[in-house]
Protein backbone atom coordinates (compact mmCIF):
# COMPACT_ATOMS: atom_id res chain seq x y z
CA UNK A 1 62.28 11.19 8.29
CA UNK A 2 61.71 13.28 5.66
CA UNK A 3 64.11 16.13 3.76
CA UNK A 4 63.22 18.40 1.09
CA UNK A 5 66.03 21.04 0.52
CA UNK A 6 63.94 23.73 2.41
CA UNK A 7 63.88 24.98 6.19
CA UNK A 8 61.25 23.70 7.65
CA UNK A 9 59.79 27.38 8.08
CA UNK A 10 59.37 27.19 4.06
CA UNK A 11 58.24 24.02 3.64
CA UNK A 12 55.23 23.77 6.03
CA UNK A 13 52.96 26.87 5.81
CA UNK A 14 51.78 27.26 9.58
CA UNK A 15 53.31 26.13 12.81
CA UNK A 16 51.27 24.77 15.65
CA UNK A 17 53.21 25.25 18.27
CA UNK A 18 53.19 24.27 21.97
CA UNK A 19 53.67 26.51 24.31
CA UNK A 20 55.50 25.45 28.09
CA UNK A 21 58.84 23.96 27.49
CA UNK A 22 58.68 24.91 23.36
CA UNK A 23 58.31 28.53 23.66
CA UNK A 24 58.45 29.34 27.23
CA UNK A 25 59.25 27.83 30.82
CA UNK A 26 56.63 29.37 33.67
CA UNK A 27 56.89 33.02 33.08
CA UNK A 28 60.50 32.24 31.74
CA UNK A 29 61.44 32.75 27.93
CA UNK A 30 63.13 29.90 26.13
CA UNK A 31 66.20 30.67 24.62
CA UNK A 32 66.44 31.73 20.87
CA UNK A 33 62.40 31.00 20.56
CA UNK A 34 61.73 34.84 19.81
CA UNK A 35 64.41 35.16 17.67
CA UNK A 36 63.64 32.21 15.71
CA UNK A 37 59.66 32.65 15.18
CA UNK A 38 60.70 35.61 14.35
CA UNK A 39 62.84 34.69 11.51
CA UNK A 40 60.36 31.76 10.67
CA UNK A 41 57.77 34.10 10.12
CA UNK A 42 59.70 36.38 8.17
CA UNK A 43 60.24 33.71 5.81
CA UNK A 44 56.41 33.41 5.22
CA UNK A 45 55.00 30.79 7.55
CA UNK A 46 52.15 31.26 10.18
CA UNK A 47 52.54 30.57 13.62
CA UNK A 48 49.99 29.16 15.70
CA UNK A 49 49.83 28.28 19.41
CA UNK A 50 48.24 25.59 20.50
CA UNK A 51 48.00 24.85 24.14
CA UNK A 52 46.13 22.13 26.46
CA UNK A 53 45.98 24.90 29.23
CA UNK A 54 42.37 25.41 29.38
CA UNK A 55 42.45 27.76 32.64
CA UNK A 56 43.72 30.73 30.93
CA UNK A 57 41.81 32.38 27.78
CA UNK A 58 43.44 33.45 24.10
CA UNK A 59 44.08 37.21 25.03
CA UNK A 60 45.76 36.26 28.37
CA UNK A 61 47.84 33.51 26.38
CA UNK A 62 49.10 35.80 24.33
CA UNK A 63 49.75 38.84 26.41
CA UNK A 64 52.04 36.02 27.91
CA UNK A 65 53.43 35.50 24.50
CA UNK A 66 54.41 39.12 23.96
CA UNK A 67 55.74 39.07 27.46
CA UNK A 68 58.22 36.90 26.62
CA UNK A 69 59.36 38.43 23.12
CA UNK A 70 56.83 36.54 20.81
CA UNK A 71 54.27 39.35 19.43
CA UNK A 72 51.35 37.52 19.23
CA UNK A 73 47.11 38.12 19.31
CA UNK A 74 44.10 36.27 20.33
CA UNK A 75 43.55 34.87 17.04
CA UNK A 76 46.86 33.30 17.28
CA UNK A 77 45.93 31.02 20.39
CA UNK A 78 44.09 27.41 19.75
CA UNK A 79 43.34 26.27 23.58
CA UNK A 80 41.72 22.76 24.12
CA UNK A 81 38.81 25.13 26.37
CA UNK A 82 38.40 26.10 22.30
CA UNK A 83 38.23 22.93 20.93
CA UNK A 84 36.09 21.33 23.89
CA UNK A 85 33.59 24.28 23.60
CA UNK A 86 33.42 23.24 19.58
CA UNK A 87 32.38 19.58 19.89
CA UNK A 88 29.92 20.82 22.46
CA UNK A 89 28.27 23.19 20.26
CA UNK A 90 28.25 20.19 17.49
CA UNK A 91 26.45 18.14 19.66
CA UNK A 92 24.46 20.30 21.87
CA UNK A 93 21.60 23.16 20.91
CA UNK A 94 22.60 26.78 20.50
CA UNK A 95 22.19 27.85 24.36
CA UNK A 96 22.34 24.57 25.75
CA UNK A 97 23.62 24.67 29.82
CA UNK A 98 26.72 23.63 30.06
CA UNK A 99 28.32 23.08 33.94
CA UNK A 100 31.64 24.11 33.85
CA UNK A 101 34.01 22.57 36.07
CA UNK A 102 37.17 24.38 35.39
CA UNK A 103 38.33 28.44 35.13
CA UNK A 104 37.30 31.38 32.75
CA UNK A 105 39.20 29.96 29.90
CA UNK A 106 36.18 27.19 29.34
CA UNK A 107 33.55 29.67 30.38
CA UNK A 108 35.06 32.34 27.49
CA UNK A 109 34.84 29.33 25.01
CA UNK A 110 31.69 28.23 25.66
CA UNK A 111 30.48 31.53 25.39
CA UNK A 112 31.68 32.62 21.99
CA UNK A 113 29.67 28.95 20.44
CA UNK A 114 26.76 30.22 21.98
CA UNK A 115 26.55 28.18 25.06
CA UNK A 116 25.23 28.98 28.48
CA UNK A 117 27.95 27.98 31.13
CA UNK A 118 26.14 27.02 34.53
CA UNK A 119 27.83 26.25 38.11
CA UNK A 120 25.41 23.83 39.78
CA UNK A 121 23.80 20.73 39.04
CA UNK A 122 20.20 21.74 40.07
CA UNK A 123 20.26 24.03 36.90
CA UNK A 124 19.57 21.13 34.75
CA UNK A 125 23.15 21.02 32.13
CA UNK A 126 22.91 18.89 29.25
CA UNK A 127 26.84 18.51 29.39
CA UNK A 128 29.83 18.84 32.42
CA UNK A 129 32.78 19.98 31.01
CA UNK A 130 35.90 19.94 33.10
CA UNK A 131 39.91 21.64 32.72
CA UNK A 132 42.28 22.56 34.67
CA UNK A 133 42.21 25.90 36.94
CA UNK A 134 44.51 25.99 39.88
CA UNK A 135 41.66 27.21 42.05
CA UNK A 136 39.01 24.01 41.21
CA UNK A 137 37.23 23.61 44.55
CA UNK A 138 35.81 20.11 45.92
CA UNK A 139 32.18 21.12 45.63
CA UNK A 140 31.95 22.38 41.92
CA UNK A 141 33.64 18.51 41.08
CA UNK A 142 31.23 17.15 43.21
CA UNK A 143 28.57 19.50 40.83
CA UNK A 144 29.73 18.00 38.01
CA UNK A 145 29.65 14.21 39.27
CA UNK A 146 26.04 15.20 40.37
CA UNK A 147 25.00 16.53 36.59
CA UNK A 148 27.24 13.60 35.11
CA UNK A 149 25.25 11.01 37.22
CA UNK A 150 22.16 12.52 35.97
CA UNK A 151 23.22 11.92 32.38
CA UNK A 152 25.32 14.88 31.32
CA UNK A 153 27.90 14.51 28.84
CA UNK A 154 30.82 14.52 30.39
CA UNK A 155 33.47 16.25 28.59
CA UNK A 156 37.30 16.80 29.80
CA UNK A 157 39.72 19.83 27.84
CA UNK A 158 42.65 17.21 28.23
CA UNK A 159 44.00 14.06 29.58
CA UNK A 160 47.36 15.69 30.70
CA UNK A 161 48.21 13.82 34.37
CA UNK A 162 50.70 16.20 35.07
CA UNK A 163 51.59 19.79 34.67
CA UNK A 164 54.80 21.41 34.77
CA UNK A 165 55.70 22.10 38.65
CA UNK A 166 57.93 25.24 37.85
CA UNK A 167 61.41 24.55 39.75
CA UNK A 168 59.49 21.72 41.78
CA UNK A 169 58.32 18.49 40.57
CA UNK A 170 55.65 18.01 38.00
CA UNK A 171 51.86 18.60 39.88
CA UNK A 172 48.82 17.19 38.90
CA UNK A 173 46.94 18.29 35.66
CA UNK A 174 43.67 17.93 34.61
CA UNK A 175 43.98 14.09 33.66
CA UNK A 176 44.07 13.40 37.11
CA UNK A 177 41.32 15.46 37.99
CA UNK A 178 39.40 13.92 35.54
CA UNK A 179 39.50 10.73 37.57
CA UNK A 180 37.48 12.06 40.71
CA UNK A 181 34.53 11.95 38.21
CA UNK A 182 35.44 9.20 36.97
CA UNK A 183 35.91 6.82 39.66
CA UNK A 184 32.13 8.83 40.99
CA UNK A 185 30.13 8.02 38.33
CA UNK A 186 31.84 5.01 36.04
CA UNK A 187 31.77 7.77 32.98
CA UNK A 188 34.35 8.16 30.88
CA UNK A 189 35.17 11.31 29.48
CA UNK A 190 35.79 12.18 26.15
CA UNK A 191 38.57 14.23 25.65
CA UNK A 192 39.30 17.00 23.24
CA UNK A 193 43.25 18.03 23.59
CA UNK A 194 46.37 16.50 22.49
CA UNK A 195 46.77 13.43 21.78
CA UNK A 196 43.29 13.32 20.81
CA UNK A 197 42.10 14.67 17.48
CA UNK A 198 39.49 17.46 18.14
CA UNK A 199 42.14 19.89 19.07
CA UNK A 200 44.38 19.64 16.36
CA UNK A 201 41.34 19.33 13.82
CA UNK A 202 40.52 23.08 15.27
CA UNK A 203 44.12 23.82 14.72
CA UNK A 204 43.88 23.38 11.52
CA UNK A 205 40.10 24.63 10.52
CA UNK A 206 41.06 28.06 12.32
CA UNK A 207 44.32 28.25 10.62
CA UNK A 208 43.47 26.93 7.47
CA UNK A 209 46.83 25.37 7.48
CA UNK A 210 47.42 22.96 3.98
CA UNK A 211 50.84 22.11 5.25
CA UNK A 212 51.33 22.30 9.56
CA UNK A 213 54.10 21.44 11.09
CA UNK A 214 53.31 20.58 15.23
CA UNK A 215 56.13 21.40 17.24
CA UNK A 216 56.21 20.44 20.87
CA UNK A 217 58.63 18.96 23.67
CA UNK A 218 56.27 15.82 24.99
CA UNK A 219 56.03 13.02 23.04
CA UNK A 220 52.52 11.82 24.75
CA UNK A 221 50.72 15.18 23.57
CA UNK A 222 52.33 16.82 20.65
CA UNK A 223 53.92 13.92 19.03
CA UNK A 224 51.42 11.64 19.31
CA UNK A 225 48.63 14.26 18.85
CA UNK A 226 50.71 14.96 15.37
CA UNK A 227 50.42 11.15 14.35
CA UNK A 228 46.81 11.05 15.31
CA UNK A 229 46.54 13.95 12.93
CA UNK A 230 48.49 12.60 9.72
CA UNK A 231 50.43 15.63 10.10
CA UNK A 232 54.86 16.17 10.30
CA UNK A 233 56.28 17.47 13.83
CA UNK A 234 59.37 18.81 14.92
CA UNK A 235 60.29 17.52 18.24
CA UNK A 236 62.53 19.81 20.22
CA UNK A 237 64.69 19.22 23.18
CA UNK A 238 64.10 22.24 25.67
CA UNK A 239 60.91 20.43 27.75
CA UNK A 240 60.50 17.73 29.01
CA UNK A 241 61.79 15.14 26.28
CA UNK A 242 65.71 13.85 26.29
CA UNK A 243 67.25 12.64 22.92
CA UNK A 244 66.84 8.82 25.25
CA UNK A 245 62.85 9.48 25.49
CA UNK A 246 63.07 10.14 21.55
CA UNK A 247 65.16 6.87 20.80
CA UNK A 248 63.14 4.25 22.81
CA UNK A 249 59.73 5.83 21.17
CA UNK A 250 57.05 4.10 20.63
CA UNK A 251 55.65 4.07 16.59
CA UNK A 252 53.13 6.75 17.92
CA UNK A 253 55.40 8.89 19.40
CA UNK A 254 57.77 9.34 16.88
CA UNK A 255 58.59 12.84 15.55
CA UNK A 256 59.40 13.29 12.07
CA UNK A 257 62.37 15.95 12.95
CA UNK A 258 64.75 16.77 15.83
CA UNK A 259 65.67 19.70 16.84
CA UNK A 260 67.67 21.20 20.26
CA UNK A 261 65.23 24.28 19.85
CA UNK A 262 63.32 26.36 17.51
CA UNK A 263 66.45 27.38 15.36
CA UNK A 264 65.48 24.13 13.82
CA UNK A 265 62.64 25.59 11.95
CA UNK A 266 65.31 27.71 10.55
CA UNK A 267 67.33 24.77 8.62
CA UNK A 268 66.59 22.24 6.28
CA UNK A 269 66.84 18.77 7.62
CA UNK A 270 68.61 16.38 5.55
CA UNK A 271 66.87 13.12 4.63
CA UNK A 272 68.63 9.84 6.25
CA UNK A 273 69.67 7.58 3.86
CA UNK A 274 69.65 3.72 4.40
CA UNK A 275 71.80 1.59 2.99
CA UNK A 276 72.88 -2.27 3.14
CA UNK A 277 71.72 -1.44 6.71
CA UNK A 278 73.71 1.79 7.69
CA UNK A 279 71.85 4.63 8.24
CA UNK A 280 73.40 7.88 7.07
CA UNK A 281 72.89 11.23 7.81
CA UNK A 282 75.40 14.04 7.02
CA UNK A 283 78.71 12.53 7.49
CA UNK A 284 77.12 9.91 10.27
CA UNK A 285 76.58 6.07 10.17
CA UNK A 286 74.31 4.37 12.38
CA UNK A 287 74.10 0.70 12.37
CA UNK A 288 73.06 -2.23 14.17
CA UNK A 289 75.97 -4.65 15.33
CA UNK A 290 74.40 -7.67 17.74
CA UNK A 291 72.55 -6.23 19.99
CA UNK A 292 73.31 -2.47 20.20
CA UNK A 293 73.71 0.57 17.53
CA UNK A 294 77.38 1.74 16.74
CA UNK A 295 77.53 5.49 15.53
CA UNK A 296 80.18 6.57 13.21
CA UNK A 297 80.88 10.08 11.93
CA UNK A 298 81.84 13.29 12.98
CA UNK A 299 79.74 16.97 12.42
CA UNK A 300 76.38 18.07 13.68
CA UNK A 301 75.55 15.94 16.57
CA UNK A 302 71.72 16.46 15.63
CA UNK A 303 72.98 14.86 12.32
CA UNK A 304 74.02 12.09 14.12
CA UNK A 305 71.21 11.55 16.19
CA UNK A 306 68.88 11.95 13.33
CA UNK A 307 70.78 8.71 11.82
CA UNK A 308 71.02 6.71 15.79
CA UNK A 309 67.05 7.37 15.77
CA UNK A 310 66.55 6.30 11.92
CA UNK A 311 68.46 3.45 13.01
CA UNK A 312 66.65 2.55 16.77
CA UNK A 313 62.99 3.24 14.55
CA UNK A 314 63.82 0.76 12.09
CA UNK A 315 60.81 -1.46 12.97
CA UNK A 316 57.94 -0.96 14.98
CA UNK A 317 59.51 -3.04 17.91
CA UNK A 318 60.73 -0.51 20.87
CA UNK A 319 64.68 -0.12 21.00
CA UNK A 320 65.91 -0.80 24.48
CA UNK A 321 67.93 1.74 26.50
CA UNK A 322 70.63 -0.37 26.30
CA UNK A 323 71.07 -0.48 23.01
CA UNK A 324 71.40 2.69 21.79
CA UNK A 325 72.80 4.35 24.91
CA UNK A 326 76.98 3.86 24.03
CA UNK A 327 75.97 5.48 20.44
CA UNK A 328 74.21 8.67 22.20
CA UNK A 329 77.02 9.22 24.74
CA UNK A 330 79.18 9.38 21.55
CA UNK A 331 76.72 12.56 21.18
CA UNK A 332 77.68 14.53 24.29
CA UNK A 333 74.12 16.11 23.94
CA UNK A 334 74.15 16.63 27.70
């Protein structure tokens, strides 16, 4: 982990930001998230949001945004429909067909880098491109397998297998959706939002961020989308992530901060400091006695868990649950 002296608002100049369970939940606003980006931006640093939704376009993502307290405009939104519709246009002609199996989100995209989005396979596309949109019907997939069989490339917004089920349990996402192709035709697709690196590279080209900052809640997307990007990330603890999912991480997956929300953007984060094996983090100890992590200290218990994960991430093997779960209930995170 790394600590500089400065909030993290002044030490990274933009902030890609996700979106559901960072900055809002459904419809719902997260707590202190206006306030914060508010502040952060005060303080000088961009904010960018960067979503894997690719159903809903840039204007309606952030009419949602100022809905929920966080001014924000088109040119603020990076959508995977956005990045998809870029590695298209690298690949295909300028007008090129492309059949789009998803919502107005990917047609909007594909649009503005002047491609022509088509419905059926009989229209000849040189590409299928699929995302999620609650309304996808059974015959515009099988469309797509169709063009896909016929040699289309076959091009998914994102891998996610589940989306957020509101109150309910998580539903399907696009990565599953992905699969009916799939299994049809034996083609993989390639994918363009988090983990994978064309979204974040259009993050950063339409930002023209030196220094981001990704800050998200799931540490299959953001975090590891971050790491496949070489760039810092904040993870923060009102999604779908527990400080437990953060411990047991996988080299991949693990942030470079933690925060419980976006006030951490607001505070410098103190560099953990190892010694004779103890890991130390403002007035906590975390070290490794037979088979489990003992926690010392008393103070922030984000401090402390900064210096339990240092600790649990000391090599690249996984830390089991067991292990470091007596130190986090000395937490009382909830």
């Amino acid at each position: 982990m790394v600590g500089n002296g400065l909030a993290l608002c002044e030490a990274y100049d933009v902030a890609l930001l996700d979106l559901d369970g960072v900055v809002y939940v459904g419809h719902r606003p997260v707590g202190r998230a206006a306030e914060s980006l508010e502040k952060a931006r005060a303080a000088g640093q961009r904010l960018a949001f960067v979503t894997n939704n690719a159903s809903r376009t840039p204007s309606s993502v952030a009419a949602l945004l100022t809905e929920v307290g966080v001014p924000a405009s088109a040119e603020d939104v990076v959508t995977s429909a956005q990045a998809a519709a870029t590695l298209l246009s690298e690949r295909l002609s300028p007008g090129a067909k492309v059949l789009v199996v998803g919502g107005m989100g990917l047609r909007s995209a594909l649009y503005a880098r002047g491609l022509r989005p088509v419905s059926t396979a009989a229209e000849g596309p040189d590409a299928v491109v699929q995302g999620y949109d609650p309304r996808l019907s059974y015959g515009l997939i099988a469309e797509g397998a169709k063009a896909v069989r016929r040699g289309a490339l076959f091009v998914g917004s994102n891998g996610d297998l589940t989306i957020p089920g509101g109150d309910g349990p998580p539903q399907p996402g696009n990565g599953a959706l992905l699969q009916v192709i799939r299994a049809a035709t034996g083609v993989e697709p390639i994918v363009t939002g988090k983990p994978e690196r064309p979204l974040h590279h259009e993050s950063i080209v339409r930002t023209g961020a030196e220094k981001p900052l990704v800050v998200g809640d799931r540490l299959d997307t953001d975090i590891e989308g971050a790491y496949n990007g070489g760039a810092d990330s904040l993870l923060v603890f009102t999604g779908v992530t527990d400080p437990m999912g953060a411990l047991t991480a996988p080299v991949h997956q693990r942030p470079t901060y933690l925060a419980a929300d976006l006030t951490g953007l607001l505070v410098p984060h103190p560099e953990v400091r190892v010694e004779g094996g103890r890991f130390a983090c403002e007035g906590w100890t975390a070290r490794w006695e037979g088979g489990e992590v003992v926690l010392d200290g008393d103070g922030d218990p984000y401090w402390g868990l900064r210096a339990l994960a240092a600790a649990a991430w000391r090599s690249e093997a996984v830390a089991e649950r067991d292990a470091v779960a007596t130190a986090l209930g000395r937490l009382d995170l909830g």
